[in-house]
Protein backbone atom coordinates (compact mmCIF):
# COMPACT_ATOMS: atom_id res chain seq x y z
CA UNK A 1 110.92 117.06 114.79
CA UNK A 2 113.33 114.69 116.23
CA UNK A 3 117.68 114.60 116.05
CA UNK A 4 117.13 110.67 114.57
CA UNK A 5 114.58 112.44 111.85
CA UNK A 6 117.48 115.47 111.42
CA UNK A 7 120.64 112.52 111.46
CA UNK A 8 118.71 110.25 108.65
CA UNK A 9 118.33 113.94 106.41
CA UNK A 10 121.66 114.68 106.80
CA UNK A 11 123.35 111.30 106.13
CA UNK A 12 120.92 111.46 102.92
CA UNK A 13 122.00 114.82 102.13
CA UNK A 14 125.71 114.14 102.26
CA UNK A 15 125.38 110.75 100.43
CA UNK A 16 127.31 108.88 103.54
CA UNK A 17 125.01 106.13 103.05
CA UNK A 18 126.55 105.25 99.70
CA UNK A 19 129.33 104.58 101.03
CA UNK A 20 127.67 101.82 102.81
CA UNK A 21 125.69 100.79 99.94
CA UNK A 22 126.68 97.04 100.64
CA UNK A 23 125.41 96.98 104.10
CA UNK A 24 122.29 98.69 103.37
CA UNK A 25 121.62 95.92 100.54
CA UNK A 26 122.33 93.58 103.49
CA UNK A 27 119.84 94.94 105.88
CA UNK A 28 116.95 95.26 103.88
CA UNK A 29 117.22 91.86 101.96
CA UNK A 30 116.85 90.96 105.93
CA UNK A 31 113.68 92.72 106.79
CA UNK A 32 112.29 91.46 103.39
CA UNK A 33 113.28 87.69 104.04
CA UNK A 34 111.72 87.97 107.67
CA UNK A 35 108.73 90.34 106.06
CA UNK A 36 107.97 87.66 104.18
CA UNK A 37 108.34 84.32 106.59
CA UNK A 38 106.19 86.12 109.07
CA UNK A 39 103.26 87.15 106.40
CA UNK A 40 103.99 85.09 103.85
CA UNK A 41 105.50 86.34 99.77
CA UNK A 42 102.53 88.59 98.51
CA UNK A 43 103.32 92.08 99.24
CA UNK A 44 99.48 93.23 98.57
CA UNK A 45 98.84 91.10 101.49
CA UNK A 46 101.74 91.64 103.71
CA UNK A 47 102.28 95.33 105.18
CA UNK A 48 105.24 95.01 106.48
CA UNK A 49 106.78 93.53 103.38
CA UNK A 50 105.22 95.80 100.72
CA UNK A 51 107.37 98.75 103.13
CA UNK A 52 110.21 96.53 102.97
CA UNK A 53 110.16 95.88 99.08
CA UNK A 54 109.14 99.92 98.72
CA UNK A 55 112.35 100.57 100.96
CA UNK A 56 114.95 98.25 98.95
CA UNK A 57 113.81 99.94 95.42
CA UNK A 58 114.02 103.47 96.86
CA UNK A 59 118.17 102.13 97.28
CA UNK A 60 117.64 100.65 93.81
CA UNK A 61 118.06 97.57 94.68
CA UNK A 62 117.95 94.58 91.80
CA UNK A 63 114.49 92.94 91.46
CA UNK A 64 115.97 89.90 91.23
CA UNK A 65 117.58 90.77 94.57
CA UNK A 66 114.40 91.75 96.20
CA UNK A 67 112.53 88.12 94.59
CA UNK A 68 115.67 85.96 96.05
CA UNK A 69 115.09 87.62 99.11
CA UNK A 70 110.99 87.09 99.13
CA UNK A 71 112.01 83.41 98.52
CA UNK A 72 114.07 82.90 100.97
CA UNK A 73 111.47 84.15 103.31
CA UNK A 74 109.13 81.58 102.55
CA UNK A 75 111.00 78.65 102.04
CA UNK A 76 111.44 78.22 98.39
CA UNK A 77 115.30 78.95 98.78
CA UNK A 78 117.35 78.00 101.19
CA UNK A 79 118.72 80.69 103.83
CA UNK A 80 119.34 81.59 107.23
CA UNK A 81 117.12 82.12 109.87
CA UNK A 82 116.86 85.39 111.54
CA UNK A 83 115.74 86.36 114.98
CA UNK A 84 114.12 89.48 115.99
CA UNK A 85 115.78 91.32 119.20
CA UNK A 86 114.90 95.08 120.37
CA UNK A 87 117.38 96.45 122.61
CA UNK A 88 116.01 99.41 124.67
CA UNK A 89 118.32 101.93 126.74
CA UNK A 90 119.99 105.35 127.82
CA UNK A 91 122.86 107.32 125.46
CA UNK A 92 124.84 110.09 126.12
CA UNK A 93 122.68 113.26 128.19
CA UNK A 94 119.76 110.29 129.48
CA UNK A 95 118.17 110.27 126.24
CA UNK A 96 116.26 107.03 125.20
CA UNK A 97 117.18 104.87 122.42
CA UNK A 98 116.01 102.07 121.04
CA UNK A 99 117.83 99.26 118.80
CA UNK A 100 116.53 96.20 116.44
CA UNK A 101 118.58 94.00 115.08
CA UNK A 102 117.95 90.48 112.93
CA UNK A 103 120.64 88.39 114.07
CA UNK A 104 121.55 84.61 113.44
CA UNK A 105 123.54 84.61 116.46
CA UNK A 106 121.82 86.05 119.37
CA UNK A 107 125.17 86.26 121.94
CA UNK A 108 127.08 87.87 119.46
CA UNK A 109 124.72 90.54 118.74
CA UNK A 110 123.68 90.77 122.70
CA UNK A 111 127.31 91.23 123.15
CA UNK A 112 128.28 93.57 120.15
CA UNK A 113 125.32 96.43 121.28
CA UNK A 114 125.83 96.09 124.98
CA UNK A 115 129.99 97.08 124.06
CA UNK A 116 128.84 99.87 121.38
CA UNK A 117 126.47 101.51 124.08
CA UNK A 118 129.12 101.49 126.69
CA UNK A 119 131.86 102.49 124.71
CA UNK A 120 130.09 105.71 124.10
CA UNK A 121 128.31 106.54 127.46
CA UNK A 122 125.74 105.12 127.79
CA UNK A 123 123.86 102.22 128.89
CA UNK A 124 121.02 99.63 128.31
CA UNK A 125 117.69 99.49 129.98
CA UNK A 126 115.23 96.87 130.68
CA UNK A 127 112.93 96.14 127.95
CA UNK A 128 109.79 98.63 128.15
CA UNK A 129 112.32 101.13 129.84
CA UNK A 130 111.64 103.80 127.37
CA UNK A 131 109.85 102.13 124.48
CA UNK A 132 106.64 103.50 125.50
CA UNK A 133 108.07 106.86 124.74
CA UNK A 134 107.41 105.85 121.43
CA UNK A 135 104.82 105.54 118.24
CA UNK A 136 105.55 104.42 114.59
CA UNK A 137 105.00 107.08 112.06
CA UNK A 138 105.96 107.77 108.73
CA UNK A 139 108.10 110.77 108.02
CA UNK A 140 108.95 112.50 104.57
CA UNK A 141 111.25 115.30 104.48
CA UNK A 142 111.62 117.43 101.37
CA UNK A 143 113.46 120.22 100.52
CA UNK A 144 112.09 124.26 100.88
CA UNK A 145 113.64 124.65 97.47
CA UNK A 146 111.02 121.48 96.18
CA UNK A 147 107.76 122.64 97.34
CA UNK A 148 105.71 125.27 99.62
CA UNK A 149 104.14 124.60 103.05
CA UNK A 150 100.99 125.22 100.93
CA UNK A 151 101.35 122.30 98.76
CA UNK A 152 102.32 119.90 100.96
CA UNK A 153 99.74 120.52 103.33
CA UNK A 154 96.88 120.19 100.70
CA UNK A 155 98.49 116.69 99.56
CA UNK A 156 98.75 115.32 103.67
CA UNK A 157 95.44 116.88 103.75
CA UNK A 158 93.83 114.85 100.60
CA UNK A 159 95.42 111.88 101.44
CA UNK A 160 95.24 111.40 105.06
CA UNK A 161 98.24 112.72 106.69
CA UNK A 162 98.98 114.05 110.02
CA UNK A 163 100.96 117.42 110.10
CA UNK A 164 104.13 119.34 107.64
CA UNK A 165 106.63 120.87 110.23
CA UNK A 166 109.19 123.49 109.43
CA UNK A 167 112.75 121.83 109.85
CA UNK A 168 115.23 124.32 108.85
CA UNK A 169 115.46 123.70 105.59
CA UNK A 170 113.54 121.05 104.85
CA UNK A 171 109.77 120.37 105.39
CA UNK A 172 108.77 116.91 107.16
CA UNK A 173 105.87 115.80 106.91
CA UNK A 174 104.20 113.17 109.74
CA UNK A 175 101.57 110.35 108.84
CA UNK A 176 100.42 107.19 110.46
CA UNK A 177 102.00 104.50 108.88
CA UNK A 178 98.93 103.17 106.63
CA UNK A 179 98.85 105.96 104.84
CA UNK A 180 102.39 106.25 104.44
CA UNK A 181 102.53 104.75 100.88
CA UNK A 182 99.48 107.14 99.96
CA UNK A 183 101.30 110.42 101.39
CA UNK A 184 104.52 109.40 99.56
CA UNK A 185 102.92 108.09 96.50
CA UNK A 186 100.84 111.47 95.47
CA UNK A 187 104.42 113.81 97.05
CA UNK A 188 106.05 111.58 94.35
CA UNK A 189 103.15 112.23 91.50
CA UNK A 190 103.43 115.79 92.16
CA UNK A 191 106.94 115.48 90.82
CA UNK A 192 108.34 116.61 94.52
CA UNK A 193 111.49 115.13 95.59
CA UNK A 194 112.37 113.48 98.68
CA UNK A 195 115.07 114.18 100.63
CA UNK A 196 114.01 111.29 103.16
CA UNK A 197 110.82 109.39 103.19
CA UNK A 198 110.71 106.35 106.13
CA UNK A 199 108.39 104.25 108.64
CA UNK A 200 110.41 105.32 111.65
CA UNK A 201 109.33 105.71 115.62
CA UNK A 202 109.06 108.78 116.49
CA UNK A 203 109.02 110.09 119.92
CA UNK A 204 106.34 112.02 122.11
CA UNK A 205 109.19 114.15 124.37
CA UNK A 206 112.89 114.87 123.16
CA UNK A 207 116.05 115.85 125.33
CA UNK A 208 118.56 118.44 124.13
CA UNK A 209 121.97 117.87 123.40
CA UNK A 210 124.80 120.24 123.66
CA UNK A 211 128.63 120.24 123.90
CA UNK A 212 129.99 116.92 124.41
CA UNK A 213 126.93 115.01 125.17
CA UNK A 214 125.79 115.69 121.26
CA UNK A 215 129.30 114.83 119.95
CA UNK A 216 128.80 111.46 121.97
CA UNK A 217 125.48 110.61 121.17
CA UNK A 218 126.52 110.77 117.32
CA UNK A 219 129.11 108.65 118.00
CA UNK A 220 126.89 106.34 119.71
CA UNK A 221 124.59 106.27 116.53
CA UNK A 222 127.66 105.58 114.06
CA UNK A 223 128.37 102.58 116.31
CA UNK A 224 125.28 100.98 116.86
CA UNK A 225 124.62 101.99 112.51
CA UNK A 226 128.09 100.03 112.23
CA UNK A 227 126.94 96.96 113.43
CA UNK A 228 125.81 94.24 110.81
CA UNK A 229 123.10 92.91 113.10
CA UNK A 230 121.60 96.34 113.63
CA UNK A 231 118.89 97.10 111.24
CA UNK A 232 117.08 100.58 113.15
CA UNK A 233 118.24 102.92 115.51
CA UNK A 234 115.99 105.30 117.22
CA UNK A 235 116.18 107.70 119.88
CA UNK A 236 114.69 110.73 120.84
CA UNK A 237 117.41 112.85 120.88
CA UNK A 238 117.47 116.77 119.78
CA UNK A 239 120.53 119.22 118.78
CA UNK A 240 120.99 122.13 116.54
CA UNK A 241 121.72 120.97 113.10
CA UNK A 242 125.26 122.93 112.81
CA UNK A 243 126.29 120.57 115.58
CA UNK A 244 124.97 117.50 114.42
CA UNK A 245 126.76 118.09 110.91
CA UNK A 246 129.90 119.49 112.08
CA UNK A 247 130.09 115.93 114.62
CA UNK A 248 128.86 113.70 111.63
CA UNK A 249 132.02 115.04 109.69
């Protein structure tokens, strides 16, 4: 499928998002606090903050952490106020990338992604530039080890998936992001485990990396991950997986 749907495996594989257990708390109390302003505290209700909830107690996040958070959102606690800003442009190679960030301070993050893309070659686009290159899907990848092409295909099958592609060593499996819980929910009952399992964009063309335009574009991700504003990174970005792990290390 796509290098951001290989990167996310990987960093999930090698448990380097532990290590930034703190800032991943950080980003998805976010989403839920502006989840829940925008479409108000009831989950069954509110789409986008039933993912966001689902999301923060796949990182076993604290209830009481996720209800501060809901709260916050809708006014019963105090808290800051976030603004939404989607950064669109060009990394290492031309390949298209897309940022969003929740930000209380909209020159500081402006200025903090404009330095991280330039920094490591590349450069940012108007907005629309390559967004368009772009749908939202949902995206579960699961070890060969867990479970056969078979299987998976009769549960995206029964429960209104799109497609299982062979990754290597993983399977992924696509859906449209409505039935996104569904697909993960009966994976889950079927006592399968997950390797990665996210509403992501996923692009309709990719661009090859090799060489020093990979190693770049990896250390374009890091940076842009880095950043406390940031809360997604996507880009449509391919490269053989030997490369991508030997530059994430």
């Amino acid at each position: 499928m796509s290098g951001h749907s290989k990167w996310a495996t990987i960093k999930h594989k090698k448990g380097a998002l532990d290590a930034k257990r703190g800032k991943i708390f950080t980003r998805l109390i976010k989403e839920i606090t502006v989840a829940a302003k925008a479409g108000g505290g009831d989950p069954d209700g509110n789409p986008r903050l039933r993912s966001a909830i689902l999301a923060a107690k796949a990182e076993n996040m604290p209830q009481d952490n996720i209800k501060r958070a809901i709260q916050r959102g809708t006014g019963e606690l105090e808290g800051a106020s976030y603004e939404e800003i989607s950064f669109e442009g060009y990394g290492p190679g031309g390949v298209a990338v897309i940022v969003d960030t929740l930000t209380d301070n909209r020159n500081r993050t402006v200025s903090e992604v404009r330095f991280a893309f330039s920094k490591n070659h590349g450069n940012l686009g108007e907005s629309g530039s390559v967004r368009f290159m772009f749908s939202k899907k949902g995206v579960i990848a699961v070890e060969k080890s867990e479970a056969t092409e078979e299987q998976l295909m009769d549960i995206v099958l029964e429960h209104g998936g799109e497609d299982v592609s062979d990754e290597g060593d993983t399977w992924e499996i696509l859906t449209e992001p409505g039935s996104f819980d569904a697909v993960l929910n009966a994976v889950k009952a079927a006592k399968i485990l997950t390797v990665m399992s996210e509403v992501t964009m996923v692009a309709s063309t990719y661009t090859k990396l090799e060489g020093a335009n990979a190693n770049q574009m990896v250390r374009l991700l890091d940076a842009l991950e880095d950043l406390d504003d940031v809360q997604n990174v996507y880009s449509n970005f391919d490269m053989d997986a030997e490369q991508m792990e030997a530059a994430a290390n």
